[in-house]
Protein backbone atom coordinates (compact mmCIF):
# COMPACT_ATOMS: atom_id res chain seq x y z
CA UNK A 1 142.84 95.28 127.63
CA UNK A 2 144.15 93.88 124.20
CA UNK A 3 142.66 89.98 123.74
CA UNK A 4 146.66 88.06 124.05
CA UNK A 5 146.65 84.83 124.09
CA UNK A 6 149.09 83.11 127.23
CA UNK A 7 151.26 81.90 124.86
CA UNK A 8 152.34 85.10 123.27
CA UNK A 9 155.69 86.77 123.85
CA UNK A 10 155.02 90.43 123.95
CA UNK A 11 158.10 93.11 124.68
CA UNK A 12 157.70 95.51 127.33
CA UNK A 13 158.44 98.64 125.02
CA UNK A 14 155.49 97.40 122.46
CA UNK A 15 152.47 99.16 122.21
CA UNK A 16 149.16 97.22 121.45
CA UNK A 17 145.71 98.90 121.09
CA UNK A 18 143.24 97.42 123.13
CA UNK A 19 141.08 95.77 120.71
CA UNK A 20 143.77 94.39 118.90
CA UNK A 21 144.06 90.77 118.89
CA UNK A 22 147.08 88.67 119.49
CA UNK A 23 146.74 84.84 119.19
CA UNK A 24 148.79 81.14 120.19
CA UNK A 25 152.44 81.63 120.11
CA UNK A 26 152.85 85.00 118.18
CA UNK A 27 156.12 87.05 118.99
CA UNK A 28 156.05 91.13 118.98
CA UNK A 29 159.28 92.72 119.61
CA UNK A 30 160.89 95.88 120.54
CA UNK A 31 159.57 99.00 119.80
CA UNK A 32 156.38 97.41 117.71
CA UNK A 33 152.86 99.58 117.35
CA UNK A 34 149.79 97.49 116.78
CA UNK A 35 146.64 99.51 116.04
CA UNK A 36 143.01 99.39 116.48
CA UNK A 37 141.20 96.11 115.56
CA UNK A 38 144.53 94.26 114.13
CA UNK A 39 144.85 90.28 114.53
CA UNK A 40 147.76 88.51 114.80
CA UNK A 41 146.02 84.78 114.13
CA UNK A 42 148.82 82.46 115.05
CA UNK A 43 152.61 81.84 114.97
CA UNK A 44 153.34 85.40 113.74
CA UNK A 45 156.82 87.04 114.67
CA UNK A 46 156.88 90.63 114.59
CA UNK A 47 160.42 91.62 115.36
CA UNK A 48 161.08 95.36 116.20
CA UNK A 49 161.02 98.70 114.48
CA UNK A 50 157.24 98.23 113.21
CA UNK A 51 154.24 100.35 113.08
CA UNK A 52 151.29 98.60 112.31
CA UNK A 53 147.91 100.71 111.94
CA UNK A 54 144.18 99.81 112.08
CA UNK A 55 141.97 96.40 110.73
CA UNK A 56 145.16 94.26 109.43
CA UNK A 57 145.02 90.67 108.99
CA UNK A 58 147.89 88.36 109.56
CA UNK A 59 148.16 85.18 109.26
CA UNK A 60 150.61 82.07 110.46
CA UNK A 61 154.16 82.17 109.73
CA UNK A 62 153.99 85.94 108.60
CA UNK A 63 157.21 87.50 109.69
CA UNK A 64 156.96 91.40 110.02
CA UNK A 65 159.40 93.80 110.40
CA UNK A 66 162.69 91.53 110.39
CA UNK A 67 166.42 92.78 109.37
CA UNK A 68 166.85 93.93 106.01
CA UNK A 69 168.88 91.39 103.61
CA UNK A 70 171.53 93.14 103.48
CA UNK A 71 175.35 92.95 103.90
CA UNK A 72 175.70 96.75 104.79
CA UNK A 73 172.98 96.78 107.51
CA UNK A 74 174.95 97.01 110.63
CA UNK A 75 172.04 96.62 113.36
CA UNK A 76 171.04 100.20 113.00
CA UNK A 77 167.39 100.79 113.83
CA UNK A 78 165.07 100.96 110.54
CA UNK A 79 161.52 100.74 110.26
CA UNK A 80 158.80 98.87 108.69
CA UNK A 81 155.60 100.88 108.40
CA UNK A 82 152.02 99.39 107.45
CA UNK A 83 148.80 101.35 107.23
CA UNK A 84 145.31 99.98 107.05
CA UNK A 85 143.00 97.19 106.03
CA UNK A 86 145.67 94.99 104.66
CA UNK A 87 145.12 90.88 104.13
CA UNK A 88 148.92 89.53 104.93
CA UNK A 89 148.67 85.72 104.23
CA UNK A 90 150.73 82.57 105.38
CA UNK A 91 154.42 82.66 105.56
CA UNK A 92 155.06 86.22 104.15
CA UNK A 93 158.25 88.28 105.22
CA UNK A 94 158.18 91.91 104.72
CA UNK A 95 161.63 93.52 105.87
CA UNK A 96 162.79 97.05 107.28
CA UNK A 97 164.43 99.54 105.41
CA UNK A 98 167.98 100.27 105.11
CA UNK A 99 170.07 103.79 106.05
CA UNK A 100 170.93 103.43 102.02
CA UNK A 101 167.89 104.91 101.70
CA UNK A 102 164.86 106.35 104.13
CA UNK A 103 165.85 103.95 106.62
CA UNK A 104 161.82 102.88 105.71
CA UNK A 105 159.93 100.15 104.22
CA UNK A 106 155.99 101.40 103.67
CA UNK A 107 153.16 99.38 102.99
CA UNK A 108 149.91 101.28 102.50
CA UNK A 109 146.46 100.26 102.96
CA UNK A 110 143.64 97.70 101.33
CA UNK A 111 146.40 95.58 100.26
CA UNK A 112 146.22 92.00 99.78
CA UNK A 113 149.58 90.12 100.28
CA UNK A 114 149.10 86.17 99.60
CA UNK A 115 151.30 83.67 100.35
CA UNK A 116 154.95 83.80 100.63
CA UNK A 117 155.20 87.35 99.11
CA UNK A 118 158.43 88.55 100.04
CA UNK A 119 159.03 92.54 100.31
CA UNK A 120 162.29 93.38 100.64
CA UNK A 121 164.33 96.33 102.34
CA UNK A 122 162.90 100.30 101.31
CA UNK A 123 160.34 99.12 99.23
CA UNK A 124 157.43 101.58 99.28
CA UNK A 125 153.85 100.03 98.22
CA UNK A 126 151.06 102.23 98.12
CA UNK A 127 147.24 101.13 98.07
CA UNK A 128 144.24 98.81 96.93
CA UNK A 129 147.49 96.26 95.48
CA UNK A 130 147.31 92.11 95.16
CA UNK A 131 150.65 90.70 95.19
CA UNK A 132 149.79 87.04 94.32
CA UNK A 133 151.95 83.74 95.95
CA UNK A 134 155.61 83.57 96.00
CA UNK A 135 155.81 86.76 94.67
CA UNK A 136 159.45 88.40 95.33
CA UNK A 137 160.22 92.23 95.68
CA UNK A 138 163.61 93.05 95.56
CA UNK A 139 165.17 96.06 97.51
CA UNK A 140 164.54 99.96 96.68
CA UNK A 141 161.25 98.79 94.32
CA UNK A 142 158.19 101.29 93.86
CA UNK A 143 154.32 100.27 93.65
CA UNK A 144 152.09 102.31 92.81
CA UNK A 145 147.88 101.89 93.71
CA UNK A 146 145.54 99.36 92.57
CA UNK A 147 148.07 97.25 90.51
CA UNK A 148 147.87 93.34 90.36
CA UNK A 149 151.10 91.13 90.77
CA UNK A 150 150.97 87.18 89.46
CA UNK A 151 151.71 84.65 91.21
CA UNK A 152 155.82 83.78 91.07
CA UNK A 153 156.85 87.03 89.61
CA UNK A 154 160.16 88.30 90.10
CA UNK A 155 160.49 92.86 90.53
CA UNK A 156 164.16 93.76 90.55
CA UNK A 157 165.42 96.13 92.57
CA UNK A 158 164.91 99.40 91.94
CA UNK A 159 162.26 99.26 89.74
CA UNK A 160 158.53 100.82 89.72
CA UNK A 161 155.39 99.25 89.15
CA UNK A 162 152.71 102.17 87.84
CA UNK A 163 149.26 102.37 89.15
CA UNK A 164 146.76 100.53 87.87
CA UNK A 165 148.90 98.09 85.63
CA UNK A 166 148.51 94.12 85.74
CA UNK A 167 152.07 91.69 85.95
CA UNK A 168 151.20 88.19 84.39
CA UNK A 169 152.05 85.12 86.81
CA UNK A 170 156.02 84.16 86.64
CA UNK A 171 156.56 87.20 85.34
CA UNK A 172 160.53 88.91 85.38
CA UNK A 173 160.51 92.52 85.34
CA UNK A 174 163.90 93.97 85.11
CA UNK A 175 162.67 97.55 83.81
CA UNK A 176 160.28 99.87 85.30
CA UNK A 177 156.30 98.97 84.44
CA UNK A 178 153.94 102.36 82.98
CA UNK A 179 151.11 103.04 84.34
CA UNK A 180 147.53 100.75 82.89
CA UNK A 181 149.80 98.37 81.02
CA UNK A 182 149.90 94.63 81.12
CA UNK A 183 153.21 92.75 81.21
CA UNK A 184 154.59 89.33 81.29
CA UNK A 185 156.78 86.92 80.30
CA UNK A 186 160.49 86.20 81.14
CA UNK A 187 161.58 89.13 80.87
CA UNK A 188 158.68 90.98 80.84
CA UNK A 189 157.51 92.47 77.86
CA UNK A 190 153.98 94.67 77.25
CA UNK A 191 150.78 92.78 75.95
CA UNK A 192 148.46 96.04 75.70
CA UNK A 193 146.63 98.01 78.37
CA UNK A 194 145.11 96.53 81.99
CA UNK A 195 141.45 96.90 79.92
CA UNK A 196 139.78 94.57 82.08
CA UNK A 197 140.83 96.29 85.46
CA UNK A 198 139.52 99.51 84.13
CA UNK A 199 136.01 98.08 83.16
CA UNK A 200 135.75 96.63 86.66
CA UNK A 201 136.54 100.01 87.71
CA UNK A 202 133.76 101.59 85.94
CA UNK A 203 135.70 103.23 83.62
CA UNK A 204 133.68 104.89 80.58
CA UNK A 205 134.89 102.98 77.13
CA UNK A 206 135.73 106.85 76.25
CA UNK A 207 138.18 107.09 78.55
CA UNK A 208 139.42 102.99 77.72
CA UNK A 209 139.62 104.11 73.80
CA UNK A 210 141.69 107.61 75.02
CA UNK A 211 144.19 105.62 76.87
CA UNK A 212 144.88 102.84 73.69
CA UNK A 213 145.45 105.71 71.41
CA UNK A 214 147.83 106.99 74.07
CA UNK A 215 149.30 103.28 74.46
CA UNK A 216 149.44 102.63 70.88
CA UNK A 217 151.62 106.10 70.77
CA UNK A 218 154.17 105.35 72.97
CA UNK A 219 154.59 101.25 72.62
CA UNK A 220 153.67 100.67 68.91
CA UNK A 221 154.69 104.10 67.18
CA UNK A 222 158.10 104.95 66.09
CA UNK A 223 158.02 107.71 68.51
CA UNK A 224 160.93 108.31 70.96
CA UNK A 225 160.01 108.80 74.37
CA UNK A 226 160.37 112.33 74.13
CA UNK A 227 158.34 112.54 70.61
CA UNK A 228 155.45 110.63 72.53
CA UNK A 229 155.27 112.40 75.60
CA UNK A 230 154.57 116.10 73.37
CA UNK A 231 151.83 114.30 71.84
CA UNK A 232 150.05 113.41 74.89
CA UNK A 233 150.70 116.05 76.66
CA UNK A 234 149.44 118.09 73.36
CA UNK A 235 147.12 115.93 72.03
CA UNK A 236 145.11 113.81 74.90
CA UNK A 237 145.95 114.85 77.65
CA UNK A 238 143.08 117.75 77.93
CA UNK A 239 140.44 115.20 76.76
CA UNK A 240 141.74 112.50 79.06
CA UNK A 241 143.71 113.73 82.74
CA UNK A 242 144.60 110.02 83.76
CA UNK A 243 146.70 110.42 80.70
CA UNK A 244 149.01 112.10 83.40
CA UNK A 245 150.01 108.88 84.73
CA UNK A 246 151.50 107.37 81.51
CA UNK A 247 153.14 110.62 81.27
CA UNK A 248 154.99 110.81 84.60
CA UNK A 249 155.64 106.67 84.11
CA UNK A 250 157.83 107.57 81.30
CA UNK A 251 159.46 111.19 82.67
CA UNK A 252 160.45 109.71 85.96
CA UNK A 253 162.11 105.93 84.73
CA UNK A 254 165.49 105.83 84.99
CA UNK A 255 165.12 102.28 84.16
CA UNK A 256 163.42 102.58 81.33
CA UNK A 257 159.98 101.04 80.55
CA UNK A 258 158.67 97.37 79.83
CA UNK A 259 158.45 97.88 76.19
């Protein structure tokens, strides 16, 4: 049997792996999948229309899975889906999706959430992310892998965040952010390239020094977007494959790019 606390409200039609953990006064709703090894610590609501896989963490006030903010949601059932190995701090609300779209809000795995992030209706976030405090996500927003999020930032809806690229804290991004850059400001504008998360990574200074040519091409060269793109793809992209990524950030914005 799952460990639930007598003081948690549990719905007949959710489904709660046996070695999860529910604690004191948490709330799990209608139709709600909890996987292997999860804990619910205290005072969390999750509300219906969630699947929650293995190892999560969540902690007081979180509230999982509510109604998308939005004034064309009509009651229809959407889902909230979260994978693995994600941290989900104090007071966080991560919302369902919206038939607007996939009727889905995903969270991956190895994510850190801390407190007060807000995720907002079919927002897709994929893996290995920190999304500091008070951190809102509007509706519709992309994020990529092992990007970093300060603390008070503002993503607008409809925007994507690029793998491996850093936000600065009380950051506004209204435009979509490329792949290793490094943002901030109000609104957000590029400072260079995410250098220190790639030495952390272990990334060889050959492949650092690749991707600031490629950065200085397409942020600090007269080059349109096009014009940049055939050089990378010509010119680096052979030396260098994660040169791929700044490629696809710029072919696939219909935002445009933090510049």
């Amino acid at each position: 049997m799952s460990q639930i606390h007598p003081t948690a409200l549990i719905s007949p039609s959710a489904k709660i792996d046996e070695t999860a953990i529910i604690g004191p006064y948490c709330i799990v709703g209608e139709e709600v999948t909890i996987g292997a090894h999860t804990v619910l610590h205290r005072h969390v609501v999750v509300t219906r229309f969630t699947r929650i896989g293995e190892h999560n963490e969540f902690y007081q006030f979180a509230s999982i899975g509510e109604d998308p903010q939005d004034l064309k949601y009509a009651g229809e059932p959407t889902w909230l889906e979260i994978g693995d190995h994600n941290t989900i701090r104090e007071a966080c609300s991560l919302h369902r999706g919206t038939t607007q779209d996939d009727e889905l809000t995903k969270i991956g795995s190895h994510n850190l959430l801390m407190v007060n992030t807000h995720v907002a209706h079919d927002c897709v976030i994929g893996n290995h992310n920190v999304i500091a405090n008070n951190v809102g996500v509007a509706g519709h927003v992309n994020i990529g892998d092992h990007t970093i999020i300060g603390g008070n930032s503002g993503i607008h809806q409809f925007c994507t965040v690029d793998d491996y690229s850093l936000i600065g804290g009380a950051s506004l991004i209204l435009k979509d952010v490329a792949a290793f850059t490094m943002v901030s400001g109000n609104p957000a504008k590029t400072h260079g390239l995410n250098v220190e998360g790639m030495r952390r990574k272990g990334w060889s200074k050959e492949t650092i020094n690749v991707l600031r040519q490629a950065y200085r091409t397409i942020f600090r060269s007269r080059l349109t977007s096009v014009q940049a793109i055939e050089v990378l793809r010509n010119e680096m992209l052979s030396e260098e494959p994660k040169i791929q990524l700044l490629i696809d950030s710029l072919e696939k914005s219909s935002r445009g790019v933090v510049r």
